[in-house]
Protein backbone atom coordinates (compact mmCIF):
# COMPACT_ATOMS: atom_id res chain seq x y z
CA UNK A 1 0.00 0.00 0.00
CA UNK A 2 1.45 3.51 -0.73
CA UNK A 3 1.90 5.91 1.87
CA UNK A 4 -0.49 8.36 2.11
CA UNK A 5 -1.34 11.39 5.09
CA UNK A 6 -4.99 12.24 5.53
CA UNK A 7 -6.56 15.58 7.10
CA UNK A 8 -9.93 17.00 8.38
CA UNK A 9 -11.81 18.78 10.68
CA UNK A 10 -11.46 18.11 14.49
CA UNK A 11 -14.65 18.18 15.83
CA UNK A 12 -18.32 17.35 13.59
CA UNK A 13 -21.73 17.69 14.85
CA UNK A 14 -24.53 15.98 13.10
CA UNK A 15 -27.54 16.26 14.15
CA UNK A 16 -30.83 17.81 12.74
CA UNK A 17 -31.71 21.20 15.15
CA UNK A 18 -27.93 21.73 16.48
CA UNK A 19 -27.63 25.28 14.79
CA UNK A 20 -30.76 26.61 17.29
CA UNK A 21 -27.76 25.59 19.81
CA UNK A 22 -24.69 27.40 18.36
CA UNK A 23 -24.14 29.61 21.02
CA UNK A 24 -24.08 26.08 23.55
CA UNK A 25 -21.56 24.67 21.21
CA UNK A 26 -19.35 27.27 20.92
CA UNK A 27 -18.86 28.55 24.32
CA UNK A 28 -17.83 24.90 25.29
CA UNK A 29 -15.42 24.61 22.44
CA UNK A 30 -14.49 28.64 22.73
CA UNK A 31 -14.70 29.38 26.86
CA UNK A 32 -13.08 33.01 26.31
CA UNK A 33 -14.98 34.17 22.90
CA UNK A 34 -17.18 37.12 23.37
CA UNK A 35 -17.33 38.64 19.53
CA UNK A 36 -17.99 36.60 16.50
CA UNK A 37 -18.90 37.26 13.17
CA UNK A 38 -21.23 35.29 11.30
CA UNK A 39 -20.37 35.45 7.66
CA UNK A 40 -24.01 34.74 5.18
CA UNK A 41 -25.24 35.73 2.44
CA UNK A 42 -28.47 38.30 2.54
CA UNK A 43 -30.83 35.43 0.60
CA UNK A 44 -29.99 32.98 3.86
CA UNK A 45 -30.50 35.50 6.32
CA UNK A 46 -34.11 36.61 4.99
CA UNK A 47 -35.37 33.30 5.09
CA UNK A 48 -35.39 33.61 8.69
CA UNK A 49 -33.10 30.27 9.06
CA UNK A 50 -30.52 32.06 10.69
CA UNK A 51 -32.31 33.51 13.52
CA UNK A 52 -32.28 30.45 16.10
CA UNK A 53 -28.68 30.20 15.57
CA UNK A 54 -28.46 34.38 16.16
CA UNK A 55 -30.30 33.37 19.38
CA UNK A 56 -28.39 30.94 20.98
CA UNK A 57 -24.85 32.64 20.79
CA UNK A 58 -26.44 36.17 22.16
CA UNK A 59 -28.21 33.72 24.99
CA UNK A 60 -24.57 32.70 25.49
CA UNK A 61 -23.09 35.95 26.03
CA UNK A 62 -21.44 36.26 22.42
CA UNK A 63 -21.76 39.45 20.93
CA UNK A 64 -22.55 38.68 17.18
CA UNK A 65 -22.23 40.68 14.01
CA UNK A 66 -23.35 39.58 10.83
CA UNK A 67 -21.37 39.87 7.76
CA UNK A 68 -24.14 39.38 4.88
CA UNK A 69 -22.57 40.75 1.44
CA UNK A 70 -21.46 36.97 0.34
CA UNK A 71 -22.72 36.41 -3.48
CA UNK A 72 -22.23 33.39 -5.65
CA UNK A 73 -18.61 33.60 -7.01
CA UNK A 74 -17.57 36.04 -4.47
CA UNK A 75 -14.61 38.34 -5.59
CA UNK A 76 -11.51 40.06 -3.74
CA UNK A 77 -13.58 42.19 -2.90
CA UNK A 78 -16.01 40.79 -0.90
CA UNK A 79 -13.31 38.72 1.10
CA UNK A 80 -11.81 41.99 2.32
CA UNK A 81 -14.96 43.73 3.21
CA UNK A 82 -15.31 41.01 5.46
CA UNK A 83 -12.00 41.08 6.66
CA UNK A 84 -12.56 44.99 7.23
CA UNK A 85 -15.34 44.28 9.48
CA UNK A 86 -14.05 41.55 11.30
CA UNK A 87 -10.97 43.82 12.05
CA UNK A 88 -12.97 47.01 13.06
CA UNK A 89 -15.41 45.07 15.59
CA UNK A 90 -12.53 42.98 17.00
CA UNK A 91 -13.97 39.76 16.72
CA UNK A 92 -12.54 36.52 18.30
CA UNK A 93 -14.35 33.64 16.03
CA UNK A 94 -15.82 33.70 12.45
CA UNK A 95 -18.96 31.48 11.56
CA UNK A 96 -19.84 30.22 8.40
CA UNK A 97 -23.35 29.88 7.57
CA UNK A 98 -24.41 29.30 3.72
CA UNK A 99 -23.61 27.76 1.21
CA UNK A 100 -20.51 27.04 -0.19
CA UNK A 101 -19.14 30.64 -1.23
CA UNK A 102 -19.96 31.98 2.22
CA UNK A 103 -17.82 29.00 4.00
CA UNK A 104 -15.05 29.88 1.74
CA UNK A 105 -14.98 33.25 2.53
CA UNK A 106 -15.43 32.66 6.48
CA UNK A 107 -12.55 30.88 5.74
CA UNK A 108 -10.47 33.45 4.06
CA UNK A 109 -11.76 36.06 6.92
CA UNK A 110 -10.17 33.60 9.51
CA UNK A 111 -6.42 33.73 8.22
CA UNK A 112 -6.83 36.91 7.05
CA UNK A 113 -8.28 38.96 9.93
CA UNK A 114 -5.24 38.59 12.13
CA UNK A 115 -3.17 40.82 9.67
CA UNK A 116 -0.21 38.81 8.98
CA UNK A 117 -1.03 38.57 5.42
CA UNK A 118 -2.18 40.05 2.17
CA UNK A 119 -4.79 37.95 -0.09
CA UNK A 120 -2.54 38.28 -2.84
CA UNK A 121 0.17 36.09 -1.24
CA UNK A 122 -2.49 32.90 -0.33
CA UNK A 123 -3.14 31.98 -3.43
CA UNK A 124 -1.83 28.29 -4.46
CA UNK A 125 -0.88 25.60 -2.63
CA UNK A 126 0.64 26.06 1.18
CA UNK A 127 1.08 29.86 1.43
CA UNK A 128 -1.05 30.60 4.06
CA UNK A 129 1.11 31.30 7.22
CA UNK A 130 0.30 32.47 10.68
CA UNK A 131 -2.10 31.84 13.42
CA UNK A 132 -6.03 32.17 11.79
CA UNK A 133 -9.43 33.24 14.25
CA UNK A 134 -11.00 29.78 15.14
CA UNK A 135 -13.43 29.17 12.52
CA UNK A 136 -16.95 27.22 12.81
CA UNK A 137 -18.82 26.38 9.91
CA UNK A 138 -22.83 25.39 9.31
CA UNK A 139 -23.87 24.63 5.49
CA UNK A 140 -27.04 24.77 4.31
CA UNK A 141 -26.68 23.38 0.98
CA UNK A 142 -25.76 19.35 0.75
CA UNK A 143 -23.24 20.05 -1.98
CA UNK A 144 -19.07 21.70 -1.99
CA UNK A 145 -18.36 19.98 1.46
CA UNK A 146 -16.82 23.34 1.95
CA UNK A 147 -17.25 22.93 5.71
CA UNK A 148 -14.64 20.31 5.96
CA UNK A 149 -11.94 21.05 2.95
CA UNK A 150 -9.03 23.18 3.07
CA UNK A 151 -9.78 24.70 -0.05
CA UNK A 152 -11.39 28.76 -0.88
CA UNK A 153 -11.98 29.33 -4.35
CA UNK A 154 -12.28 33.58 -5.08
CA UNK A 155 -13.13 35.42 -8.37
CA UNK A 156 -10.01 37.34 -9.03
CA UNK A 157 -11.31 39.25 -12.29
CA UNK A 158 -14.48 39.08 -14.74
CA UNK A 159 -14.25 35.74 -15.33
CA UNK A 160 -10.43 34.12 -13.39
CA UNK A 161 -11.02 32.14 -10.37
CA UNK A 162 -7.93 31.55 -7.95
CA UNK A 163 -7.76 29.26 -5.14
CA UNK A 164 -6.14 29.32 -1.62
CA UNK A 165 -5.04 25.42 -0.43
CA UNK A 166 -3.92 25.43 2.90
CA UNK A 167 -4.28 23.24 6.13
CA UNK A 168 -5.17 26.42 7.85
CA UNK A 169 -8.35 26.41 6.51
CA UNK A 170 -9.90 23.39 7.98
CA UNK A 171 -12.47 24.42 10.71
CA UNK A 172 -12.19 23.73 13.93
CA UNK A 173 -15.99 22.50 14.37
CA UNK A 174 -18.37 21.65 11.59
CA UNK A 175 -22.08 21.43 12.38
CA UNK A 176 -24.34 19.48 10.22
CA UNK A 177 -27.83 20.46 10.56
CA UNK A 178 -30.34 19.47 7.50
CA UNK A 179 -33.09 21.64 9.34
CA UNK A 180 -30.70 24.96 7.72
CA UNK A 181 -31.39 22.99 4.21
CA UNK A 182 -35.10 22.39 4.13
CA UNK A 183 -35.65 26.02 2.28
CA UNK A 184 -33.53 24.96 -0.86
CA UNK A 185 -34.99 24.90 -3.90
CA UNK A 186 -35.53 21.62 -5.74
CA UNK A 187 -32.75 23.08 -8.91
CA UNK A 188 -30.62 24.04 -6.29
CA UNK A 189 -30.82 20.78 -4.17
CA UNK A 190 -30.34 19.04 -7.78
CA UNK A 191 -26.86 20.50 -8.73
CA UNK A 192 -25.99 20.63 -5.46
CA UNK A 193 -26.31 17.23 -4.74
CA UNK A 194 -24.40 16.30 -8.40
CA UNK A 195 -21.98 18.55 -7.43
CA UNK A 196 -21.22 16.38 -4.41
CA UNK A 197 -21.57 13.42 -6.41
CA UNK A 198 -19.11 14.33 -8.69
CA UNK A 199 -16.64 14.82 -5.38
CA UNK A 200 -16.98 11.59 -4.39
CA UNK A 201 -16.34 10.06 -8.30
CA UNK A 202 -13.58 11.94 -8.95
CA UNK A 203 -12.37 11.34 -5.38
CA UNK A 204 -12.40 7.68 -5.76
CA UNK A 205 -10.59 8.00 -9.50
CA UNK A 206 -8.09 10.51 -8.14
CA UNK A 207 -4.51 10.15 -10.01
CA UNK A 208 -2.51 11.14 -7.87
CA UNK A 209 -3.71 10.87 -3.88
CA UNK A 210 -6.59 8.31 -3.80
CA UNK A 211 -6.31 6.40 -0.51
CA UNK A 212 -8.00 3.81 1.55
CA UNK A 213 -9.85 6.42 3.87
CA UNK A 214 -10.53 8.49 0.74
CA UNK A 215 -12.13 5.78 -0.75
CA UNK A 216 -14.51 4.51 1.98
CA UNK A 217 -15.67 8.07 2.22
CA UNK A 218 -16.35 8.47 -1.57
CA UNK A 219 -18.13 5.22 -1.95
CA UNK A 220 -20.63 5.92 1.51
CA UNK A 221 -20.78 9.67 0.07
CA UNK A 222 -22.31 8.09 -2.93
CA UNK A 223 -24.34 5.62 -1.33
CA UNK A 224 -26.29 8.47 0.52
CA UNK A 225 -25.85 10.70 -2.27
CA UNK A 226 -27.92 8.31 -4.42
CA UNK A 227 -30.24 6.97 -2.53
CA UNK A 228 -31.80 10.64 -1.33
CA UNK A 229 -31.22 12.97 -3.93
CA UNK A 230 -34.64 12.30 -5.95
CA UNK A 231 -36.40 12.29 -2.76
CA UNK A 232 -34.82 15.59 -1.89
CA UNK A 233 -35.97 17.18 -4.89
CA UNK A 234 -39.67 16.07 -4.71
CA UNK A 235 -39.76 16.43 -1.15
CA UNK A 236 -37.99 19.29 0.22
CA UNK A 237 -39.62 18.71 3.41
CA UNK A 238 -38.40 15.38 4.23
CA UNK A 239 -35.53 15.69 6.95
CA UNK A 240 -34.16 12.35 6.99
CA UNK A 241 -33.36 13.03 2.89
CA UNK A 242 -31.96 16.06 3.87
CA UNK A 243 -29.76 14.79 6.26
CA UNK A 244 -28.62 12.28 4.48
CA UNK A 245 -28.04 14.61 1.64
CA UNK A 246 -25.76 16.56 4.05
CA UNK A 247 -23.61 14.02 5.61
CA UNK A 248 -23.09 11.97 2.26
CA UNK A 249 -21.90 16.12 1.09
CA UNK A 250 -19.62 15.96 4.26
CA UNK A 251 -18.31 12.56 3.43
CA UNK A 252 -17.71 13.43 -0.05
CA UNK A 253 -15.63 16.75 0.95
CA UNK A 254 -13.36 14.60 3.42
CA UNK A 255 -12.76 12.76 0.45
CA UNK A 256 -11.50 14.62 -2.32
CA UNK A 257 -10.24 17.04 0.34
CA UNK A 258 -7.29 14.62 0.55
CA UNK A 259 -8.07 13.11 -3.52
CA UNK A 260 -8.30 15.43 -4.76
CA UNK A 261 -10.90 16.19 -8.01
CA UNK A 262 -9.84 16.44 -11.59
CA UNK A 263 -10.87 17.31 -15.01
CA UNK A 264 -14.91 17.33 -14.37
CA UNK A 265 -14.04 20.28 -12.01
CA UNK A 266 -11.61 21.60 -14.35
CA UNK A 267 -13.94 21.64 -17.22
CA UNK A 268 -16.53 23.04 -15.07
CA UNK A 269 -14.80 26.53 -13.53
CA UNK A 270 -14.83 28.13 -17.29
CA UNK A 271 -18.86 27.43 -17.47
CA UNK A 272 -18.89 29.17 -13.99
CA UNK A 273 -16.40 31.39 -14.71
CA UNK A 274 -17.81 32.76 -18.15
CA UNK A 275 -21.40 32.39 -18.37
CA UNK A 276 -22.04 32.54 -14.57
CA UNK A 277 -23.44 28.81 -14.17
CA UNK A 278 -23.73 28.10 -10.86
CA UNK A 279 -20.98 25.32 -9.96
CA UNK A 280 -22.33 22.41 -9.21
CA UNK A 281 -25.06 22.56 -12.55
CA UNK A 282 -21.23 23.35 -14.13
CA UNK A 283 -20.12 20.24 -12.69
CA UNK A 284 -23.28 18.00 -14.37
CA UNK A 285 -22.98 19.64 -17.76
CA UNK A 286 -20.10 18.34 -18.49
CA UNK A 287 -19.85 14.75 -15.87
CA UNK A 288 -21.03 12.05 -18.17
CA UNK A 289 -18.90 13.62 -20.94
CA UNK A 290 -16.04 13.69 -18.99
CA UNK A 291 -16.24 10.08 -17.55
CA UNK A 292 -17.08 8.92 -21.17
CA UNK A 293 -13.21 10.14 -21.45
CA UNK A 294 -11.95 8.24 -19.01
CA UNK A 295 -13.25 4.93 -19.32
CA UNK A 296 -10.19 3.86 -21.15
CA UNK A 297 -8.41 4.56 -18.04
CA UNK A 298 -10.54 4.28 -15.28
CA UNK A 299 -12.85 1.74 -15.97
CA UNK A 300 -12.46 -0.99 -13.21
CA UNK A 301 -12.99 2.24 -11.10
CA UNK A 302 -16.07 2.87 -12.62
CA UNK A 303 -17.24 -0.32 -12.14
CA UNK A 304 -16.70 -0.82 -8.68
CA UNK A 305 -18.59 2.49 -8.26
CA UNK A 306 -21.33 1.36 -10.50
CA UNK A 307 -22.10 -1.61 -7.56
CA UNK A 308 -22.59 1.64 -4.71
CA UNK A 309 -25.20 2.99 -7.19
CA UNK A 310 -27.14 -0.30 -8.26
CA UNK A 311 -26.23 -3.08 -5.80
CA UNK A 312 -26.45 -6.59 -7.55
CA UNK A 313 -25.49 -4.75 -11.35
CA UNK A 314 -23.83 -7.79 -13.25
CA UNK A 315 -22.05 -7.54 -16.30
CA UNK A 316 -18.56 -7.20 -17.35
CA UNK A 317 -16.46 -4.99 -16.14
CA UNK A 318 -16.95 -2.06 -19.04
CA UNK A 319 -20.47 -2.58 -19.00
CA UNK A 320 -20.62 -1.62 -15.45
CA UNK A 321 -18.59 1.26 -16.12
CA UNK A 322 -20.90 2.48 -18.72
CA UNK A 323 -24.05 1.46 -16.29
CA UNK A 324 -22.34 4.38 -13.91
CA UNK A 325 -22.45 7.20 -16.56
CA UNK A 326 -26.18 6.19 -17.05
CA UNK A 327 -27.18 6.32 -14.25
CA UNK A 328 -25.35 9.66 -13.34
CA UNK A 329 -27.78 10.75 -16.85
CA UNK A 330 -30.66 8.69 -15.22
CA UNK A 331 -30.17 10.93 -11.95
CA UNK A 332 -29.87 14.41 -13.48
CA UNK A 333 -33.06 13.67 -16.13
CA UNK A 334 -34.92 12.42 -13.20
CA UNK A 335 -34.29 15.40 -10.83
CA UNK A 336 -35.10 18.39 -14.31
CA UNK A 337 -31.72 20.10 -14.19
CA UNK A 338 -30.08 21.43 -17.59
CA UNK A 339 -28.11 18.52 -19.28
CA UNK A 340 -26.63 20.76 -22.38
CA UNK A 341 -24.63 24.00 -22.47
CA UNK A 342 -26.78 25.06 -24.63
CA UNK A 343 -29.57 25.22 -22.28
CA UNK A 344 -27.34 27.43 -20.18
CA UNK A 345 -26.80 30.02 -23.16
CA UNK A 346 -23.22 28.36 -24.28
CA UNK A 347 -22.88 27.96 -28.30
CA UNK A 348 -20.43 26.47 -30.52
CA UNK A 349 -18.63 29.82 -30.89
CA UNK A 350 -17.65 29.79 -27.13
CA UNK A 351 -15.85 26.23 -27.18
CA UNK A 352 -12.80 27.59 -28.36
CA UNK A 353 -12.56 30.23 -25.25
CA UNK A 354 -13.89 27.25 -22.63
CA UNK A 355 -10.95 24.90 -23.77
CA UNK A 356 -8.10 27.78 -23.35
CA UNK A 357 -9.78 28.28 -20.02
CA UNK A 358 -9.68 24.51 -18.71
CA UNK A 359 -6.18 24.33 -20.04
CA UNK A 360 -5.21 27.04 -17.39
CA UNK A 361 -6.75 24.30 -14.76
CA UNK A 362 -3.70 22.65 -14.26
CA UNK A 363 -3.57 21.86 -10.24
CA UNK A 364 -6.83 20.19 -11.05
CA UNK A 365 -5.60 18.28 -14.61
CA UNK A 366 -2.93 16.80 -13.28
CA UNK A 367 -5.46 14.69 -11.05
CA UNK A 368 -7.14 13.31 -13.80
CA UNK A 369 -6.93 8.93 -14.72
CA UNK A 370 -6.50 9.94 -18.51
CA UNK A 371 -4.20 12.76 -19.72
CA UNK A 372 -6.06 15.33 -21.44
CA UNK A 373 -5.44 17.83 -23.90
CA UNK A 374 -6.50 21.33 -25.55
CA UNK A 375 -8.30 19.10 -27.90
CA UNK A 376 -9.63 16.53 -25.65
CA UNK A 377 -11.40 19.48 -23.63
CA UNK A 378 -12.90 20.99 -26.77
CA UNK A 379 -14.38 17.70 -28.02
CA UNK A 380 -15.68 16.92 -23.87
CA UNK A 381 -17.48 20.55 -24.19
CA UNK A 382 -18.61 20.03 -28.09
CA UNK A 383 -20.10 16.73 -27.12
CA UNK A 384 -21.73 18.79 -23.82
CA UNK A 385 -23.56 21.25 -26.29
């Protein structure tokens, strides 16, 4: 067996109705924290979801400020405006409470807060330095796992993306609470949900870091994944979906946290990027294409993940693999998300521009089973149209 090192978050709570007792939670964890932020987005904090959690901390003697400016995407800017405010009311802790764009930038707040560094110089892999503000995260969409990765992903211009990698920016408690998801919106909950899927796939088929733990956590993700995601959609209601939805998110996210994903991702931050797809219908666009790809190299990978989504499939070995990318098709037609870039405004006279742009995804290519070239990526998106 190779050697491998595996990371995550400390401390998880699961349990539906745990956000109503933040403040409880984080006064045991944090004895001496009397300011925190709590860093949304203003969509989440009208639905009125927010306001048990808002509750509990001020019940606990935690003066709370709310940070609420996160969008979808969220550029430089928005990072330090949050950083800004975090500095001028002195706070002790950030919260995270959204979806994934808001966890990444309570992230970014965290390390960045303290003053020891610019935003400029996190930007790759390991250049985050310093002591961070303890950091406590809450999603509310089953879907980036953002709550236990190490990973922030900011909009750097109109359409460039960077990332910050960095063990820093693991949480130090992650709270799992499906009662935070049950507004969602059935297209939401869909790519969501894919989006997670696709973690735990291209987890399990990572190149370069896939690992026993890794892989126990992608194939469970995907159990849960698949087994409530339809239900989710039709029911928004049901909590035991939801939570399932959640955790098999969580799962996923430990996963390629330390596999890290590859060319479906890569593919998929152009769509974002350009045409302002939200990521995880970016992701689905362009999934079965991309594993179609990869079957000549990742087949008996496929396979074996092809038994998590239909226990007792027979067949060879390539016919299994194939049974996986239909029923990845089988799952998105069945929940009435987008499956073609057209549908999302994307013609043949952008494919040109999308492949130049996935070419620039190299951290995340170099993960991939198959090699894959300027070419390869045009022909993925042209067959995606």
């Amino acid at each position: 067996m190779p050697a491998f090192q595996f990371r995550t978050v400390p401390h998880l709570i699961v349990e539906p109705g745990a956000a109503a007792q933040l403040g409880t939670h984080i006064a045991h964890h944090f004895p001496t924290v009397r300011r925190a932020l709590l860093v949304t987005d203003a969509g989440f904090l009208r639905t009125g979801l927010a306001d048990a959690s808002l509750r509990s901390l001020q019940a606990a003697g935690i003066e709370v400020h709310v940070f609420s400016d996160v969008q979808a995407d969220p550029p430089e800017t928005i990072v330090l405006a949050g950083v800004a405010q975090a500095q001028m009311f002195h706070v002790e802790l950030i919260i995270g409470l959204g979806g994934g764009s808001s966890l990444d930038v309570a992230k970014l707040i965290a390390v960045l807060a303290p003053g020891h560094q610019e935003l400029a110089q996190l930007y790759g892999i390991g250049n985050v330095h310093g002591q961070r503000l303890p950091l406590v995260q809450l999603p509310t969409t089953a879907g980036t796992g953002s709550e236990v990765t190490h990973i922030a992903i900011v909009t750097t211009g109109a359409t460039s993306k960077m990332g910050v990698v960095a063990p820093q920016l693991y949480a130090d408690l992650a709270i799992l609470d499906a009662s935070l998801t049950l507004g969602l919106p059935p297209a939401m909950t869909a790519a969501t949900g894919i989006d997670a899927m696709v973690h735990a796939i291209e987890a399990y088929t990572s190149r370069l870091m896939k690992n026993p733990l890794s892989d126990m956590l992608a194939t469970q993700a995907l159990s849960l994944l698949s087994s409530n995601l339809v239900t989710a959609c039709r029911d928004g209601s049901n909590l035991p979906a939801r939570q399932a939805m959640l955790l098999g998110a969580m799962l996923a996210g430990q996963a390629f946290a330390n596999a890290p994903v590859a060319a479906v991702h890569a593919l998929a931050y152009p769509i974002g990027g350009l045409f302002h797809v939200p990521h995880g219908l970016s992701n689905a666009l362009v999934l079965p294409h991309v594993l179609r790809f990869n079957l000549s190299h990742a087949a008996p990978l496929y396979a074996q993940l092809a038994t998590v989504l239909q226990p007792g499939i027979t067949g060879g070995e390539e016919a299994r693999a194939v049974a996986l990318i239909d029923a990845m098709q089988e799952i998105a037609v069945a929940t009435g998300i987008a499956r073609t870039l057209r549908e999302v405004g994307i013609t043949a006279a952008d494919l040109d521009r999308l492949a130049d742009e996935a070419m620039l995804q190299t951290r995340l290519l170099g993960n991939n089973p198959r090699p894959l070239t300027r070419g390869d990526a045009r022909a993925i998106y042209a067959a995606a149209l």
